[in-house]
Protein backbone atom coordinates (compact mmCIF):
# COMPACT_ATOMS: atom_id res chain seq x y z
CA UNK A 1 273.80 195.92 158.66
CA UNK A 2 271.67 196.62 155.68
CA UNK A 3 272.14 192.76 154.02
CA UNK A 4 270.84 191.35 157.41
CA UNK A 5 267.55 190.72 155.95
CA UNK A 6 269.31 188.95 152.89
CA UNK A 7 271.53 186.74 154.90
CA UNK A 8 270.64 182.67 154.06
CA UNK A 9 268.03 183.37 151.10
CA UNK A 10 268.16 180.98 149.08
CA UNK A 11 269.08 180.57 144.89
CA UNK A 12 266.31 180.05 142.50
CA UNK A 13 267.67 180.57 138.33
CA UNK A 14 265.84 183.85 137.68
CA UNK A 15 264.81 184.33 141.47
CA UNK A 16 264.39 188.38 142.05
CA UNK A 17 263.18 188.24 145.58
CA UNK A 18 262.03 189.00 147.84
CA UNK A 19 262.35 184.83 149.16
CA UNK A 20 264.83 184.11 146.52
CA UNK A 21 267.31 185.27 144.27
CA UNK A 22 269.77 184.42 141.00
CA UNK A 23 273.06 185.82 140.90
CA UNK A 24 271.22 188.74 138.22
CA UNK A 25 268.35 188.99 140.80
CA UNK A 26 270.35 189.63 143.80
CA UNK A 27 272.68 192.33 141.84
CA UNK A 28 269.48 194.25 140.66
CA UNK A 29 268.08 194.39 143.75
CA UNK A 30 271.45 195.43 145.33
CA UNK A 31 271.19 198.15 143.30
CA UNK A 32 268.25 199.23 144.02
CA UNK A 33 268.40 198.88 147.54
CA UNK A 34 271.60 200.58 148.71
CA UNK A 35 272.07 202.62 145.74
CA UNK A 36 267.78 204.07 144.64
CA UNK A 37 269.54 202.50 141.15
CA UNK A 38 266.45 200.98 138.78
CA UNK A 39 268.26 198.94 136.46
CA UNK A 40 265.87 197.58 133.56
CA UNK A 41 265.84 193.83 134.53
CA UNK A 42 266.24 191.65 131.31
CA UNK A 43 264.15 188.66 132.33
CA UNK A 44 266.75 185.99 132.50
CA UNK A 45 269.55 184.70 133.75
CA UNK A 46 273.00 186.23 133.78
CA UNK A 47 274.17 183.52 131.45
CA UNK A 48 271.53 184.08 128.66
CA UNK A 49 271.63 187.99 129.19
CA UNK A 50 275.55 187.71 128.08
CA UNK A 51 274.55 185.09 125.30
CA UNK A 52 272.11 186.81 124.03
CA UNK A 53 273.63 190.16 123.64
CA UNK A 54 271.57 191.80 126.54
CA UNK A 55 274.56 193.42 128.44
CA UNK A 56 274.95 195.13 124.58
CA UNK A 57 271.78 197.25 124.93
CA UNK A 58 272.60 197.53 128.41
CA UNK A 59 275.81 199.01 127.91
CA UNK A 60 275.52 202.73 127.78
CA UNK A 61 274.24 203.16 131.46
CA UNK A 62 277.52 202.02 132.75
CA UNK A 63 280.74 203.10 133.06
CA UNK A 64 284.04 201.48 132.82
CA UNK A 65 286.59 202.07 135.77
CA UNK A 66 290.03 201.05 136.79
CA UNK A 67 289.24 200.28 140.62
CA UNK A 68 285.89 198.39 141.48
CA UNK A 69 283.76 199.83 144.37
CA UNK A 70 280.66 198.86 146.09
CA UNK A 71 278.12 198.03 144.10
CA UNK A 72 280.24 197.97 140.76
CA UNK A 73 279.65 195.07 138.81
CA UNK A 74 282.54 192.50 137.78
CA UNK A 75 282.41 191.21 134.42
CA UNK A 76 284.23 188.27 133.06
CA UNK A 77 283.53 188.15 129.53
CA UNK A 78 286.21 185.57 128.40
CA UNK A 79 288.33 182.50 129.15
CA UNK A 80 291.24 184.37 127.98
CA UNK A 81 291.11 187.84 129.87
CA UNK A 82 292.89 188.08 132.61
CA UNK A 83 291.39 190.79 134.33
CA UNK A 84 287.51 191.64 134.65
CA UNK A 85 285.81 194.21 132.87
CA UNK A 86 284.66 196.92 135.68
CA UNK A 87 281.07 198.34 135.19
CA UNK A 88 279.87 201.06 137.55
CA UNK A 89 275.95 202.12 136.84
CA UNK A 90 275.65 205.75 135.85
């Protein structure tokens, strides 16, 4: 399978690979890998990206959707939602 090679890396906070990877990291290069997606990468963790407003200017190159797919990413943006929000890169 194509995640053989990703199988037991380990997490590093802001790790983007190839020998480790953050939760941000390992989406990113998901992307890129099974999709040819190049998603602008914004330097930090996924934590700080939402504090700081980074998923904001981010926004516009993804879609929202009812159904999540491969590759779609799951976005829980408060303690009182009770559903995710559903991005899918353009």
């Amino acid at each position: 399978m194509w995640t053989d090679d990703w199988i037991g890396l380990p997490y590093a906070e802001r790790g983007r690979g190839p020998e480790a990877f953050d939760c941000l990291g390992l989406w990113l290069a998901l992307q890129r890998a099974r999709f040819g997606r190049e998603i602008p990468d914004p330097d930090c963790t996924m934590q700080a990206a939402l504090k700081r407003s980074v998923v904001d200017g981010l926004r516009p190159q993804f879609d929202r959707v009812d159904a999540a797919e491969e590759g779609d990413a799951l976005l829980f943006l408060s303690r009182r939602a009770s559903t995710p929000s559903r991005l899918r890169p353009q």
